[in-house]
C-alpha atoms as a PDB file:
ATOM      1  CA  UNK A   1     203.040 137.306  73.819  1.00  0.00           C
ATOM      2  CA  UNK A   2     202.522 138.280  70.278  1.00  0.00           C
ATOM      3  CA  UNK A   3     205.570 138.104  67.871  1.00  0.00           C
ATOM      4  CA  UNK A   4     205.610 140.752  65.073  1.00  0.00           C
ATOM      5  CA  UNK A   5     207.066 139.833  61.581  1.00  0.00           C
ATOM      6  CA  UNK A   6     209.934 141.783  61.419  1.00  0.00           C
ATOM      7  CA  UNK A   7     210.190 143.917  57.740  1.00  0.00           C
ATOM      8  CA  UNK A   8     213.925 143.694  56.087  1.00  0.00           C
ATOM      9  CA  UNK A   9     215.801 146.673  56.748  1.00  0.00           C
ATOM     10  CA  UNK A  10     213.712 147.764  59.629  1.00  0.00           C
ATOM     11  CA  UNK A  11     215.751 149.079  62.394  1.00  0.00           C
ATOM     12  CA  UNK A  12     213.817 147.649  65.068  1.00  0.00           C
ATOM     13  CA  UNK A  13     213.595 143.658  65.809  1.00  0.00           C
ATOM     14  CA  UNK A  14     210.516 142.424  67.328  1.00  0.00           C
ATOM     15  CA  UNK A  15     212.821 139.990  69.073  1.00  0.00           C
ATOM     16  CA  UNK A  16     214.548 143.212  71.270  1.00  0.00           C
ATOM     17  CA  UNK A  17     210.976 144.387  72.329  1.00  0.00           C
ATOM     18  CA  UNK A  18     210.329 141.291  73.205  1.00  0.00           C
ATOM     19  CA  UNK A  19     212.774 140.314  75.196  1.00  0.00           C
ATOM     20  CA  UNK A  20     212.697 143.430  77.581  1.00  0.00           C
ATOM     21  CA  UNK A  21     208.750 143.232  77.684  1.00  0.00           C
ATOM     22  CA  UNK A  22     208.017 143.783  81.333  1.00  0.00           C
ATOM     23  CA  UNK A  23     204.573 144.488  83.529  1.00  0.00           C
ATOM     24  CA  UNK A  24     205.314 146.676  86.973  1.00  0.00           C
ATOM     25  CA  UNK A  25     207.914 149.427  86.317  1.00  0.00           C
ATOM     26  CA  UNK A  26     210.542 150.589  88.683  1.00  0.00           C
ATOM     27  CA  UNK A  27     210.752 154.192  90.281  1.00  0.00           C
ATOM     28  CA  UNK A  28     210.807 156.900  87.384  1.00  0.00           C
ATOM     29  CA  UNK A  29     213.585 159.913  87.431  1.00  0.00           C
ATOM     30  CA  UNK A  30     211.509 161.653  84.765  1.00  0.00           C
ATOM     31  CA  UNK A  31     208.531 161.091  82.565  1.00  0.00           C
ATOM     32  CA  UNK A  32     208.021 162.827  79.462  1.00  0.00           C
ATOM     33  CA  UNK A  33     204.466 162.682  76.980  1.00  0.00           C
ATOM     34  CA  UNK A  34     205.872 163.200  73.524  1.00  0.00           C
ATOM     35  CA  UNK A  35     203.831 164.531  70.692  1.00  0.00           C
ATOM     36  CA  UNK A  36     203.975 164.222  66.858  1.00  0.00           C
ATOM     37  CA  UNK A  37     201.220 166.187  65.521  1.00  0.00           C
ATOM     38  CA  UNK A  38     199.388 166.025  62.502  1.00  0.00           C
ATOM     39  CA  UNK A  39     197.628 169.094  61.273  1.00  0.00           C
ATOM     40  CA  UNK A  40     195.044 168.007  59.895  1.00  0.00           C
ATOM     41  CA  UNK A  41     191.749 165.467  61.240  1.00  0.00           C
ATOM     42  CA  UNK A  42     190.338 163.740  58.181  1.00  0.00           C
ATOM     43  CA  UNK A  43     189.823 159.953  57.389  1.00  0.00           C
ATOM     44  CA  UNK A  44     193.116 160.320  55.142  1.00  0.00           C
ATOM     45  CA  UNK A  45     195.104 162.478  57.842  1.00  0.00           C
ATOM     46  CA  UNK A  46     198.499 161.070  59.774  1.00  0.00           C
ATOM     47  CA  UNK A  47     197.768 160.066  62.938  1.00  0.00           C
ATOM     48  CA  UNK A  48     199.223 162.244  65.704  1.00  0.00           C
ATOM     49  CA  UNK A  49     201.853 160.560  67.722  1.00  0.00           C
ATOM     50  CA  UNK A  50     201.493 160.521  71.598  1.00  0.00           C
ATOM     51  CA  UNK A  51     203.876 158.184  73.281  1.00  0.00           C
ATOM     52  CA  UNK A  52     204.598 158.394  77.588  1.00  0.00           C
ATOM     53  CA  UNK A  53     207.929 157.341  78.177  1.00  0.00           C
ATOM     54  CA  UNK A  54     210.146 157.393  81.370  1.00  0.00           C
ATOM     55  CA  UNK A  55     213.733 157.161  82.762  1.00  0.00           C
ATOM     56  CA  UNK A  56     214.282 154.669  85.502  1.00  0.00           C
ATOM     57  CA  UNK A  57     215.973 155.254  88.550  1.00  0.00           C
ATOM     58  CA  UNK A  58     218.195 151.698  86.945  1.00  0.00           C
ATOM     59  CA  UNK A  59     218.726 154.309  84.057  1.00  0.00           C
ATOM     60  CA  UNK A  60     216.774 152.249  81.728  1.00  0.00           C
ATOM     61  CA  UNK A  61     213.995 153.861  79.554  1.00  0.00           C
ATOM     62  CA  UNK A  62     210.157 152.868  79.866  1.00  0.00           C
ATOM     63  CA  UNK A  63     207.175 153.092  77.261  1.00  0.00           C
ATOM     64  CA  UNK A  64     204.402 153.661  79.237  1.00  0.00           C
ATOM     65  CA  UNK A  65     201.812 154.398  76.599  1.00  0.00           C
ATOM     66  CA  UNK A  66     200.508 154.709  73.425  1.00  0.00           C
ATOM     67  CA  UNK A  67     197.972 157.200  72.965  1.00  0.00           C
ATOM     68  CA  UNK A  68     197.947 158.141  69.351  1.00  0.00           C
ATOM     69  CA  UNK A  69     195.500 158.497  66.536  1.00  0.00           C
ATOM     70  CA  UNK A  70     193.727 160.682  64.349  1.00  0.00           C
ATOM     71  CA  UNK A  71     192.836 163.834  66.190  1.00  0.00           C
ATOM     72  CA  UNK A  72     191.961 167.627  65.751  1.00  0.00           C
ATOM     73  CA  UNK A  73     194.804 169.632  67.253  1.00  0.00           C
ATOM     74  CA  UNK A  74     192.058 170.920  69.763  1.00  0.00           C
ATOM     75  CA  UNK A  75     191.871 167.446  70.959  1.00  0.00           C
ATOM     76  CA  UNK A  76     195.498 165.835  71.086  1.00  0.00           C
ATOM     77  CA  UNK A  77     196.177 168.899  73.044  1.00  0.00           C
ATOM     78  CA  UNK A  78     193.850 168.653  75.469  1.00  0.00           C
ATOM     79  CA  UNK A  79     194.865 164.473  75.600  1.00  0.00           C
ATOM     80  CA  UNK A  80     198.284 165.324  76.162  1.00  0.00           C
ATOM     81  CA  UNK A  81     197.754 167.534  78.849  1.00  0.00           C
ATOM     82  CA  UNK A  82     195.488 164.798  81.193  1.00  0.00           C
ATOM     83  CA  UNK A  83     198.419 162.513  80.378  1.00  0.00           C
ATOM     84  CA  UNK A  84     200.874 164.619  81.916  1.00  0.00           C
ATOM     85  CA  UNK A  85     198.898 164.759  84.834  1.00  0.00           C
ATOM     86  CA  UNK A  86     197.997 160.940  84.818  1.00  0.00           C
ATOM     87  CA  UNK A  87     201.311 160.211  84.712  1.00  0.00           C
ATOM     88  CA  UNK A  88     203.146 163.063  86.920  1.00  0.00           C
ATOM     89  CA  UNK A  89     205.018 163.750  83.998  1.00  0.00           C
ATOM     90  CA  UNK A  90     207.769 166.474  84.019  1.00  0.00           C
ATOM     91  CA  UNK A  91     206.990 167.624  80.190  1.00  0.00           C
ATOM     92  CA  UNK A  92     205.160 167.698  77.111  1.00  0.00           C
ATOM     93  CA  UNK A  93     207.833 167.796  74.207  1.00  0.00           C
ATOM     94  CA  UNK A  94     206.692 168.298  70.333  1.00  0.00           C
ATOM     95  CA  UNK A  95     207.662 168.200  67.091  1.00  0.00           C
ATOM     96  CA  UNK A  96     206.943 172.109  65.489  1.00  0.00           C
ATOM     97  CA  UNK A  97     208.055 171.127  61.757  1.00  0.00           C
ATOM     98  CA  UNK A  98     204.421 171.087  61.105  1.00  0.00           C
ATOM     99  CA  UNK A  99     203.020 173.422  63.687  1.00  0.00           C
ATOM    100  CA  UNK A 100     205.174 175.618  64.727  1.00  0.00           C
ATOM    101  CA  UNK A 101     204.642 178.607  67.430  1.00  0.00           C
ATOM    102  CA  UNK A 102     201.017 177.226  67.200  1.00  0.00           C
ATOM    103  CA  UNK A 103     201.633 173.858  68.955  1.00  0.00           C
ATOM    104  CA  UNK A 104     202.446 175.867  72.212  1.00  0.00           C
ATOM    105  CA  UNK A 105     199.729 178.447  71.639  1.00  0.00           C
ATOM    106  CA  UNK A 106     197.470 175.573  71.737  1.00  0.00           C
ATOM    107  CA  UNK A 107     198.953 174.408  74.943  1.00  0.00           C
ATOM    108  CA  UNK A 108     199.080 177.890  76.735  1.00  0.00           C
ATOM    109  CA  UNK A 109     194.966 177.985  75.997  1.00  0.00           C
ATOM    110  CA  UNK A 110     194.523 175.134  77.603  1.00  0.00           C
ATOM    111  CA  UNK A 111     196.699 175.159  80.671  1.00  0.00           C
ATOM    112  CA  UNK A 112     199.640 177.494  81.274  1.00  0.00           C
ATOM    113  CA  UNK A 113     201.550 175.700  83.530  1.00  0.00           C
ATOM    114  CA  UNK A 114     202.401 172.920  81.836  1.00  0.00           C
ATOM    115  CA  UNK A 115     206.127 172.304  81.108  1.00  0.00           C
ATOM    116  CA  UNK A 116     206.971 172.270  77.325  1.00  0.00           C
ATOM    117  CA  UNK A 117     209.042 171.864  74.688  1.00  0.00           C
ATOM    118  CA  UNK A 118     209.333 171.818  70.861  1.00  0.00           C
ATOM    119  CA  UNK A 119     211.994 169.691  68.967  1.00  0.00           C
ATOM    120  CA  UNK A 120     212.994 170.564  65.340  1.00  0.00           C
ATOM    121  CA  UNK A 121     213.520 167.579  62.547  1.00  0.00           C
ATOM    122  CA  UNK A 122     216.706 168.501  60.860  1.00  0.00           C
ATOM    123  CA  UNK A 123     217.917 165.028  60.482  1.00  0.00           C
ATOM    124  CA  UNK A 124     216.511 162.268  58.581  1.00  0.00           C
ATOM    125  CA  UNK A 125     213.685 159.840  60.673  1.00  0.00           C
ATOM    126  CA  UNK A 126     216.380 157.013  60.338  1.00  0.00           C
ATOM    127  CA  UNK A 127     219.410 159.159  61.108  1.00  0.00           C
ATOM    128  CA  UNK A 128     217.230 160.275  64.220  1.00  0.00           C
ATOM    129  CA  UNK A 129     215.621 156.672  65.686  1.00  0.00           C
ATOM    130  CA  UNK A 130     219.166 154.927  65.047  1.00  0.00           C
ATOM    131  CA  UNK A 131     220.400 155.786  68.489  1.00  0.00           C
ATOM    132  CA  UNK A 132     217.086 154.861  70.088  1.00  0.00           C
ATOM    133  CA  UNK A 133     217.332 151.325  68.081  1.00  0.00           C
ATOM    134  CA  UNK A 134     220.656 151.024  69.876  1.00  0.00           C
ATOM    135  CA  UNK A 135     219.403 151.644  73.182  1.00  0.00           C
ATOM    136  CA  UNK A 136     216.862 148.414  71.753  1.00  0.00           C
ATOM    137  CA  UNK A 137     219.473 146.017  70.916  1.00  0.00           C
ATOM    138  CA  UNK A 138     221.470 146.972  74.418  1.00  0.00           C
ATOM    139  CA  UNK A 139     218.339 146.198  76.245  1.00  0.00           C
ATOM    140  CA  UNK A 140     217.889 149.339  77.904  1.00  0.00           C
ATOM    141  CA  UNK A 141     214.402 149.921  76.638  1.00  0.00           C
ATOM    142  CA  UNK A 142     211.255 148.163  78.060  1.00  0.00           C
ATOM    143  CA  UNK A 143     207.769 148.037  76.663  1.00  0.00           C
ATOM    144  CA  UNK A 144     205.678 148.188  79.789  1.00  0.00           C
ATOM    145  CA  UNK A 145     202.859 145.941  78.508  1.00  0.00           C
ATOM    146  CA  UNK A 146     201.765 145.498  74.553  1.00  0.00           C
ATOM    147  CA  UNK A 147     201.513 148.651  71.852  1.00  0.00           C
ATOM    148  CA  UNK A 148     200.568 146.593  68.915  1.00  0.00           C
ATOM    149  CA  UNK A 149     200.362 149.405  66.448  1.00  0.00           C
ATOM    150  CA  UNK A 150     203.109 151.291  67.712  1.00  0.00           C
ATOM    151  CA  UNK A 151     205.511 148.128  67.294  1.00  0.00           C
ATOM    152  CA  UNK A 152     204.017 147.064  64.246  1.00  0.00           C
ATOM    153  CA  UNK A 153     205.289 150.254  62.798  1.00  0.00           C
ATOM    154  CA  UNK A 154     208.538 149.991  64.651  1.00  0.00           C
ATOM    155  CA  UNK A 155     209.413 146.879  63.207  1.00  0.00           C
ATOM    156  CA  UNK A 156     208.169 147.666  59.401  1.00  0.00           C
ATOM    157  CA  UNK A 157     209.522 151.014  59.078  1.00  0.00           C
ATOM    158  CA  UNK A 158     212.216 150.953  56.856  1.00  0.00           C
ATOM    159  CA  UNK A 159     213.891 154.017  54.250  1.00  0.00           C
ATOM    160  CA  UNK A 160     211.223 153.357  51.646  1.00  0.00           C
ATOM    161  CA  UNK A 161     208.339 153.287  53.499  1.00  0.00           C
ATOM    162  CA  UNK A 162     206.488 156.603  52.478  1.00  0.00           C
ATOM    163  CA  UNK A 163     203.360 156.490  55.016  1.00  0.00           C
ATOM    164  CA  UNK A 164     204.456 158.832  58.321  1.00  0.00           C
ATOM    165  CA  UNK A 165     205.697 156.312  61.668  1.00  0.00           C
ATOM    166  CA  UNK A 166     203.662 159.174  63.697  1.00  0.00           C
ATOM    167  CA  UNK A 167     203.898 156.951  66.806  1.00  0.00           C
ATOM    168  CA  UNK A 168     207.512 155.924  65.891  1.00  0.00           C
ATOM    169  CA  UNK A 169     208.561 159.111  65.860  1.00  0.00           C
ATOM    170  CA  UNK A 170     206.897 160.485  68.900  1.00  0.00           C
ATOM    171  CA  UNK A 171     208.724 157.134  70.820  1.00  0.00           C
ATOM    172  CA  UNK A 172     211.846 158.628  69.381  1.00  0.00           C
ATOM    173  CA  UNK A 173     211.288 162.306  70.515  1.00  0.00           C
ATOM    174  CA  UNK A 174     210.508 160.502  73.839  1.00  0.00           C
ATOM    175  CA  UNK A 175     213.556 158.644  74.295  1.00  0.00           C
ATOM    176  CA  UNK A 176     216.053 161.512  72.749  1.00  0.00           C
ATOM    177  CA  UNK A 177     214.560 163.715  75.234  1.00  0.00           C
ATOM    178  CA  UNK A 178     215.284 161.449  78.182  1.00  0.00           C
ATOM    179  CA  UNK A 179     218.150 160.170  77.078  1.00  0.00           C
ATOM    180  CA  UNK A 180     219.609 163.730  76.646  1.00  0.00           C
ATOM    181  CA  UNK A 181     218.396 164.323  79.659  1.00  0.00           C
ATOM    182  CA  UNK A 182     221.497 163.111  81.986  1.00  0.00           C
ATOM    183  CA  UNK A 183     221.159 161.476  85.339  1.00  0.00           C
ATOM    184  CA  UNK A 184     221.232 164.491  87.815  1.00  0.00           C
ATOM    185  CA  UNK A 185     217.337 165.001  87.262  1.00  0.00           C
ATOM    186  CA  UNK A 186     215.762 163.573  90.321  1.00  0.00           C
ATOM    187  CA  UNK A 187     211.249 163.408  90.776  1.00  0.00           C
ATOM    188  CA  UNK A 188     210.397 164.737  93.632  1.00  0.00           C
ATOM    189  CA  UNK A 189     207.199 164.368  94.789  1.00  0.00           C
END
């Protein structure tokens, strides 16, 4: 395995991801793709965030991919959407601060069946992932396989760091979503 160096003041430990690293996943209750879109496509653009996550029928949460990077909106749309269908996922979720009404627009275009729904920053990024880190330290969060530069950002993002944790933040929209999601949601399939 491959241990990250761990920045002071991070909230994330490369130790926690470590230690609940697994390869074959149980049974999933719910899978959700989570986007954090950038607006832009340019060499000096954000990346957009796309992170697969899932609840476990054990009621532990699963990363199940990281699929981000610099991308038109055209085309992290259209990835998002084959990633909910890779995955039998039960929704696309995304952050609107940026994009607003147009995120789903983009979506409806594309496919109009597809579940979705749009989350609102109106907390602070560490405010916001300090649950999630919790749900890190108790264990209840497993890396299914290696995301080097989604944990490298975990585990250096820290208050000061100005450059956007697009991937962190789409993990965190993941997990909030599935956390908040209860345990009365059953797959069917």
């Amino acid at each position: 395995g491959q241990i990250l160096e761990d920045i002071e003041g991070a909230l994330f430990n490369s130790a926690n991801i470590e230690q609940s690293r697994i390869e074959v996943t149980p049974e999933m209750q719910r899978i959700v793709i989570a986007v954090d879109p950038a607006v832009t496509a340019n060499s000096n653009s954000d990346e957009t965030g796309i992170v697969v996550a899932g609840r476990g029928v054990d009621n532990h949460f699963y990363i199940l991919g990281d699929y981000s990077g610099i991308f038109s909106p055209d085309v992290w749309i259209k990835r998002a959407i084959e990633l909910y269908y890779k995955f039998d996922a039960d929704r696309i979720i995304a952050e609107t601060n940026n994009g607003g009404d147009l995120i789903e627009k983009l979506l409806r275009v594309q496919d109009v069946n597809v579940p979705y729904s749009s989350v609102r920053a109106t907390r602070g990024k560490i405010l916001r992932a300090e649950p999630i880190s919790a749900l890190y330290e108790q264990g209840k969060v497993h890396h299914v396989g290696y995301y080097k530069e989604l944990e490298d950002q975990m585990c250096s993002y820290t208050p000061q760091t100005i450059k956007s944790p697009d991937r962190l933040d789409a993990l965190v929209w993941a997990l909030t979503s599935l956390q908040s999601s209860g345990n009365a949601i059953f797959r069917i399939s």
